[in-house]
Every structure is written in C-alpha cells, then in structure tokens.
C-alpha atoms as a PDB file:
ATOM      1  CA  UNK A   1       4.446   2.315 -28.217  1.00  0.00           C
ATOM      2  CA  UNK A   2       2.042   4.554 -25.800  1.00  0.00           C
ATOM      3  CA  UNK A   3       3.697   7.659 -24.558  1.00  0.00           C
ATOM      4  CA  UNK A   4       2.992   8.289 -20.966  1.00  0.00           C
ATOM      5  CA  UNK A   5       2.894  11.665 -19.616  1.00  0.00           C
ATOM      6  CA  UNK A   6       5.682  13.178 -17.591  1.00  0.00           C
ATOM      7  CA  UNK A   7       3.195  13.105 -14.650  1.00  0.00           C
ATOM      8  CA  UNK A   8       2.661   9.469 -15.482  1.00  0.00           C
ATOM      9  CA  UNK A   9       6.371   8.602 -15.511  1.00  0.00           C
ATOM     10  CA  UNK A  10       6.743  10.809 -12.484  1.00  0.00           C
ATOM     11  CA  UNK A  11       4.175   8.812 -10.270  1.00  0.00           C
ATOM     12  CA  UNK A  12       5.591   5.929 -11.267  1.00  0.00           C
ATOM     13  CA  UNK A  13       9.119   6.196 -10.019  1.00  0.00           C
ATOM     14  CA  UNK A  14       7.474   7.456  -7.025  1.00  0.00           C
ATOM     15  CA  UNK A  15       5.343   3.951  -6.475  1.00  0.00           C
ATOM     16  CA  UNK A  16       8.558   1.987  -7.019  1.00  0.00           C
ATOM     17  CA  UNK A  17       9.686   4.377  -4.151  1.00  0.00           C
ATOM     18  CA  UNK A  18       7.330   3.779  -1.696  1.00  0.00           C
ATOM     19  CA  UNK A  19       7.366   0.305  -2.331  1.00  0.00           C
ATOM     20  CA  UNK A  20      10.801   0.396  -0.885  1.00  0.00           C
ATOM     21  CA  UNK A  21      10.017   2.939   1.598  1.00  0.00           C
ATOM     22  CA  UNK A  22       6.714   1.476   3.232  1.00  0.00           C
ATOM     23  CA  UNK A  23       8.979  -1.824   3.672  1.00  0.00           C
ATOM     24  CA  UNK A  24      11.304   0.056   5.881  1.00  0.00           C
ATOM     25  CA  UNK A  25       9.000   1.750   7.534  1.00  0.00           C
ATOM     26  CA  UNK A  26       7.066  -1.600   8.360  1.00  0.00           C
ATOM     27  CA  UNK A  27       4.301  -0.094   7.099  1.00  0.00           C
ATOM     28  CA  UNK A  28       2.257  -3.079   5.852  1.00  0.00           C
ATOM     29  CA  UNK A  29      -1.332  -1.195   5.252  1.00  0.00           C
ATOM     30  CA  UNK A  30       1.092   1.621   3.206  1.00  0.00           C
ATOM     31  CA  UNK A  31       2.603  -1.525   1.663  1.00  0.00           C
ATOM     32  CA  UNK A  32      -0.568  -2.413   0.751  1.00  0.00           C
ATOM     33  CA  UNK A  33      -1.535   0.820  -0.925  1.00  0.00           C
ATOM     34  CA  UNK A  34       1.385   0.629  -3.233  1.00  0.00           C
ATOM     35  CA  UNK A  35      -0.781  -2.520  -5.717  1.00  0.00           C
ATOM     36  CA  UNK A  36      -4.329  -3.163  -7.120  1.00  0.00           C
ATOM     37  CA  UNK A  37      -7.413  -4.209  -4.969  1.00  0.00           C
ATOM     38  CA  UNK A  38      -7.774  -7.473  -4.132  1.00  0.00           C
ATOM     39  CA  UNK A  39     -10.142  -8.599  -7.009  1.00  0.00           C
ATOM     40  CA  UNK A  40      -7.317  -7.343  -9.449  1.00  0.00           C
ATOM     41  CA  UNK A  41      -3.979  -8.140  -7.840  1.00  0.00           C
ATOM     42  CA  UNK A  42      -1.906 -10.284 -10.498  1.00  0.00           C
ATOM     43  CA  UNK A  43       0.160 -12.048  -8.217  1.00  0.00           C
ATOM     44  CA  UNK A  44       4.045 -11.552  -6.712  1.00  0.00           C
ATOM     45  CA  UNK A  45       6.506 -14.116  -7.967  1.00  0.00           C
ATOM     46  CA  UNK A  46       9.945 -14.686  -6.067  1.00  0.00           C
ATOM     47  CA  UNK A  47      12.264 -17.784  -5.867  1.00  0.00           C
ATOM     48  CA  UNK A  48      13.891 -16.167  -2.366  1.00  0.00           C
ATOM     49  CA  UNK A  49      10.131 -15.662  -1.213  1.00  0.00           C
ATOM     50  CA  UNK A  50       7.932 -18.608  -3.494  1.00  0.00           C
ATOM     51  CA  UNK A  51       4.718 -17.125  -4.788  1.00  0.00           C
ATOM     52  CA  UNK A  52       1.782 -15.397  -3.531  1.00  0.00           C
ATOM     53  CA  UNK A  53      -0.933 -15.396  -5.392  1.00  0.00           C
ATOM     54  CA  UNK A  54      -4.225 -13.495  -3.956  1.00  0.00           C
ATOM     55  CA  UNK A  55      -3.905  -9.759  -2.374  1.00  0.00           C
ATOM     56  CA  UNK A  56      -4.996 -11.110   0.992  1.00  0.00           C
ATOM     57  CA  UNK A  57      -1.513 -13.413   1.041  1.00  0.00           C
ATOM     58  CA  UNK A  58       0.599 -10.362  -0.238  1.00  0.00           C
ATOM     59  CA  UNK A  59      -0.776  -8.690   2.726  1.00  0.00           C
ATOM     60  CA  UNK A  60      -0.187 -11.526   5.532  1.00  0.00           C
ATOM     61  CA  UNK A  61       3.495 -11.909   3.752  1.00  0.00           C
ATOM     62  CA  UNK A  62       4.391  -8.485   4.271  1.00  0.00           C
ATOM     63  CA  UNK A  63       3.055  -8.204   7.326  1.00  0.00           C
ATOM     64  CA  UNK A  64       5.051 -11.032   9.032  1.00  0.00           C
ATOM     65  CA  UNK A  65       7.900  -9.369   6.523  1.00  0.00           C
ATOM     66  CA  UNK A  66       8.150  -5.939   8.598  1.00  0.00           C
ATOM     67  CA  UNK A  67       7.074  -7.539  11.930  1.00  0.00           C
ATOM     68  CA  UNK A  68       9.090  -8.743  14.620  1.00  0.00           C
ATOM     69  CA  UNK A  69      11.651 -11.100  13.771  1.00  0.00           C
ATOM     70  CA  UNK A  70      10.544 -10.506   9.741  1.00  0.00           C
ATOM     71  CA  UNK A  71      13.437 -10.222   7.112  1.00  0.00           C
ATOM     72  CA  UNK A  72      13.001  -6.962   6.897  1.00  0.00           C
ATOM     73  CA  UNK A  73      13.846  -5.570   9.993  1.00  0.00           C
ATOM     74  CA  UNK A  74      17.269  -3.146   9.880  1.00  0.00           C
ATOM     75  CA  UNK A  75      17.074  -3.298   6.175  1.00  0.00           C
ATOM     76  CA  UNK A  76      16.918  -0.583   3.417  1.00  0.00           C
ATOM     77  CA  UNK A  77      15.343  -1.376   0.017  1.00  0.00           C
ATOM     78  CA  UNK A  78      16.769   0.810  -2.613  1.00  0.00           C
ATOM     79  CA  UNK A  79      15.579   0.872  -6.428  1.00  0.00           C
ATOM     80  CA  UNK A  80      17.822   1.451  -9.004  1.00  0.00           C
ATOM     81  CA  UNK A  81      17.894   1.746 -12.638  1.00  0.00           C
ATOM     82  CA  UNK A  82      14.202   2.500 -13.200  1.00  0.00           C
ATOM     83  CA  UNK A  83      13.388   1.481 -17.002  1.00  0.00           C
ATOM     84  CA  UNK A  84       9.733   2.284 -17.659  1.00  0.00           C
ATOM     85  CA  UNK A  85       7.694   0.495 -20.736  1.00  0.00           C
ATOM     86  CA  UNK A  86       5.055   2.321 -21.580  1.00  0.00           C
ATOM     87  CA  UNK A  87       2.172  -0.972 -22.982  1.00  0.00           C
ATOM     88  CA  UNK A  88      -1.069   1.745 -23.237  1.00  0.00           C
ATOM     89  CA  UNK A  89      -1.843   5.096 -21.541  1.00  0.00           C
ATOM     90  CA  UNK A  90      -3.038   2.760 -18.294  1.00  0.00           C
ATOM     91  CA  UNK A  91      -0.920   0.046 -18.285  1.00  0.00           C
ATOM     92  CA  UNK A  92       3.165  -0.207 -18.468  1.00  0.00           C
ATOM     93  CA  UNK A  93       6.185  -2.815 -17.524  1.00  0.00           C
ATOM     94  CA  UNK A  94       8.729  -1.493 -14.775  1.00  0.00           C
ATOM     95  CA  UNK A  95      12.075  -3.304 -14.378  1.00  0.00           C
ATOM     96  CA  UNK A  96      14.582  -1.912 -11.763  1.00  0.00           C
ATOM     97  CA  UNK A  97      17.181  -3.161  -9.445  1.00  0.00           C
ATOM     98  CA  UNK A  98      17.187  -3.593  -6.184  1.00  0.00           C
ATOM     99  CA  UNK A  99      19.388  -3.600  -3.332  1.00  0.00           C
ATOM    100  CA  UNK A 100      19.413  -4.573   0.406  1.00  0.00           C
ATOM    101  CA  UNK A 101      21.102  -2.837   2.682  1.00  0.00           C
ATOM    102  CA  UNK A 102      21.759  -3.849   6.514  1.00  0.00           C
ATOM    103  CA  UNK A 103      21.221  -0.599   8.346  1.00  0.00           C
ATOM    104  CA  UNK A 104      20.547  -1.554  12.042  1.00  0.00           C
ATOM    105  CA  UNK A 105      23.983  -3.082  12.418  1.00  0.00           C
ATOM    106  CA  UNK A 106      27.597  -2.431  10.485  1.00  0.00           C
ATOM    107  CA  UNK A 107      25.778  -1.501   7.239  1.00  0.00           C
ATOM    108  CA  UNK A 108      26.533  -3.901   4.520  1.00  0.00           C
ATOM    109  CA  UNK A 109      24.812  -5.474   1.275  1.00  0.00           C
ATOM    110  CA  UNK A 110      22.289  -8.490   2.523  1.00  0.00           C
ATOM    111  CA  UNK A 111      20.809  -9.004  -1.327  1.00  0.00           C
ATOM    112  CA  UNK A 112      20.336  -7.269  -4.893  1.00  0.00           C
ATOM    113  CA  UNK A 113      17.823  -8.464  -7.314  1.00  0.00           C
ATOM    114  CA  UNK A 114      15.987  -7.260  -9.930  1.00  0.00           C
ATOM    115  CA  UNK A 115      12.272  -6.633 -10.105  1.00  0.00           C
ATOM    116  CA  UNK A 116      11.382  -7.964 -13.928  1.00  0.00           C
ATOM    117  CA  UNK A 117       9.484  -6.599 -15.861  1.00  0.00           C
ATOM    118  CA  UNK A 118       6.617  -5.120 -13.299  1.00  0.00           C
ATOM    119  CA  UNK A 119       2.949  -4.140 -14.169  1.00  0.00           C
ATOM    120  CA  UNK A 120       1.602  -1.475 -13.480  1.00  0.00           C
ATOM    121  CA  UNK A 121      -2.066   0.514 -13.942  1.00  0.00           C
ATOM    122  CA  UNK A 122      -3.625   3.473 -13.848  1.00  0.00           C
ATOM    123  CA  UNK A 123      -5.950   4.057 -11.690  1.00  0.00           C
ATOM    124  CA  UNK A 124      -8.375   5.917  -9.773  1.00  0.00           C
ATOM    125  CA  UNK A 125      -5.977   5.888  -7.069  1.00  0.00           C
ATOM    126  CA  UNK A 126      -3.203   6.566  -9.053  1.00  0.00           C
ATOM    127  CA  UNK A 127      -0.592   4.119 -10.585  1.00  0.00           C
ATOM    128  CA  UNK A 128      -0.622   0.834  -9.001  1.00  0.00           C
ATOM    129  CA  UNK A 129       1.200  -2.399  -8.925  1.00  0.00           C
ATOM    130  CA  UNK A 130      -0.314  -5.353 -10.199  1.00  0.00           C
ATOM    131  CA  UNK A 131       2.073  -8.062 -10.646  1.00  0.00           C
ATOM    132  CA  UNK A 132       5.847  -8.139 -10.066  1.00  0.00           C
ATOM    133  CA  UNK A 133       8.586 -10.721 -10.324  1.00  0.00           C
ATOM    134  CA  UNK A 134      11.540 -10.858  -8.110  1.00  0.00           C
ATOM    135  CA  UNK A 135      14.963 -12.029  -9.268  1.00  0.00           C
ATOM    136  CA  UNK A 136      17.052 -12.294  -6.928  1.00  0.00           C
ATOM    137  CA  UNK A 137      20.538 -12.180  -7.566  1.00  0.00           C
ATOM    138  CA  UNK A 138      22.635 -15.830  -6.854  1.00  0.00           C
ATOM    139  CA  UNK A 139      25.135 -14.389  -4.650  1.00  0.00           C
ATOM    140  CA  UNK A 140      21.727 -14.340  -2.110  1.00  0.00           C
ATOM    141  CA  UNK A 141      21.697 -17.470  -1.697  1.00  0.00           C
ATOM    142  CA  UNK A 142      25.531 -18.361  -1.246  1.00  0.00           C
ATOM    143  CA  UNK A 143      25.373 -15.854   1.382  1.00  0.00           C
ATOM    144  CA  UNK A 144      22.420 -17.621   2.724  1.00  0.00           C
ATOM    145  CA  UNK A 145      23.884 -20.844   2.977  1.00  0.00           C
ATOM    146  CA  UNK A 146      27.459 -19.707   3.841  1.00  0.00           C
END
C-alpha cells in the first residue's frame, strides 16, 4: 500500500464534498471542476442515471441535472462514510455513501447509494475524480415506482 499524506487525505474528503456541494448549488462549471479534463475522464457509471462516458456528456448531464425541472432541484447530497484506498502517491479508490435529502419541501430521504470504489488523481489542479460508480440503493426505485 502507498501512504498518502494527511494533506492528500485532507483534499480528498474535501473533493467528495464539493461534489455534493456544487450539485446543490447547481453549479455545473464547479461540478465540472470536481473530475479530470476531458481527454482523461474515465467515465460515470449509474443504473438510476445509465452511463456517461466522455467529459463533454458528464457535463450536459449535470447541467440538465441542476437546471430547471432537473432531479436535483430542492435536494441535498450528503457523503458519508468516506473510506480512502490509497493505489500510489497519485492515484487512490474512494467509496462513500450517499444520501438524498428533499430540502425545498417537508424534508425527507429521496435516495441513498453508495459511490463504489471511486478514482481519483493527483493533479496539477489538485485531486480529481476520474471515474465513479453509483449504486444506488433498491429502496430508490420502489419509491420510484410507488
């Protein structure tokens, strides 16, 4: 195993932050800032969302995501249980949970998931998301259909 520096682990939780925070803030370009340039992006896998697979489509998806009439309008994205595998001194897998909260009407739990296994890099902009996978809990979709 690579050891990461505190700094490292510390800029990390704070990506998997923003990448909650930029969403409520329908902040798209922020978003945006949160992964890799286009020519390195990795992809974004979800069964709620399908797949995108080019930077340029994570951008359009997100967005239409935080726009008018997008998903994620009223909703808070929290990350929980932040588990950080360090893979080389640029590179590492983050897994954490997530939670949707309604917040622009009676509050209330719209989804929970888990983000699986996430990679990250290093670099000159700081620690970046590459690829993530989205697992999102089964009790979504009963919800979704009830």
């Amino acid at each position: 195993m690579h050891p990461l520096t505190a700094t490292d682990i510390a800029e990390i939780q704070n990506l998997v932050a923003l990448y909650g925070l930029t969403t409520d803030n329908a902040d798209a370009d922020a978003f945006m800032r949160t992964w890799v340039e286009p020519a390195e992006f990795g992809g974004y896998d979800s069964g709620a969302f399908g797949q995108i697979d080019t930077w340029q489509q994570m951008y359009e998806f997100e967005r239409h995501h935080v726009g008018p009439g997008g998903m994620a309008n009223g909703k808070r994205h929290l990350a929980m249980n932040i588990a950080i595998e360090p893979v080389s001194a640029t590179e590492a897998h983050v897994t954490n949970d997530l939670i949707v909260l309604e917040v622009a009407e009676v509050p209330h739990v719209v989804a929970s998931g888990r983000y699986d296994r996430s990679v990250v890099v290093k670099t000159a902009q700081g620690w970046r998301f590459k690829r993530r996978t989205l697992k999102v809990d089964a009790g979504f979709f009963k919800q979704a259909g009830a």
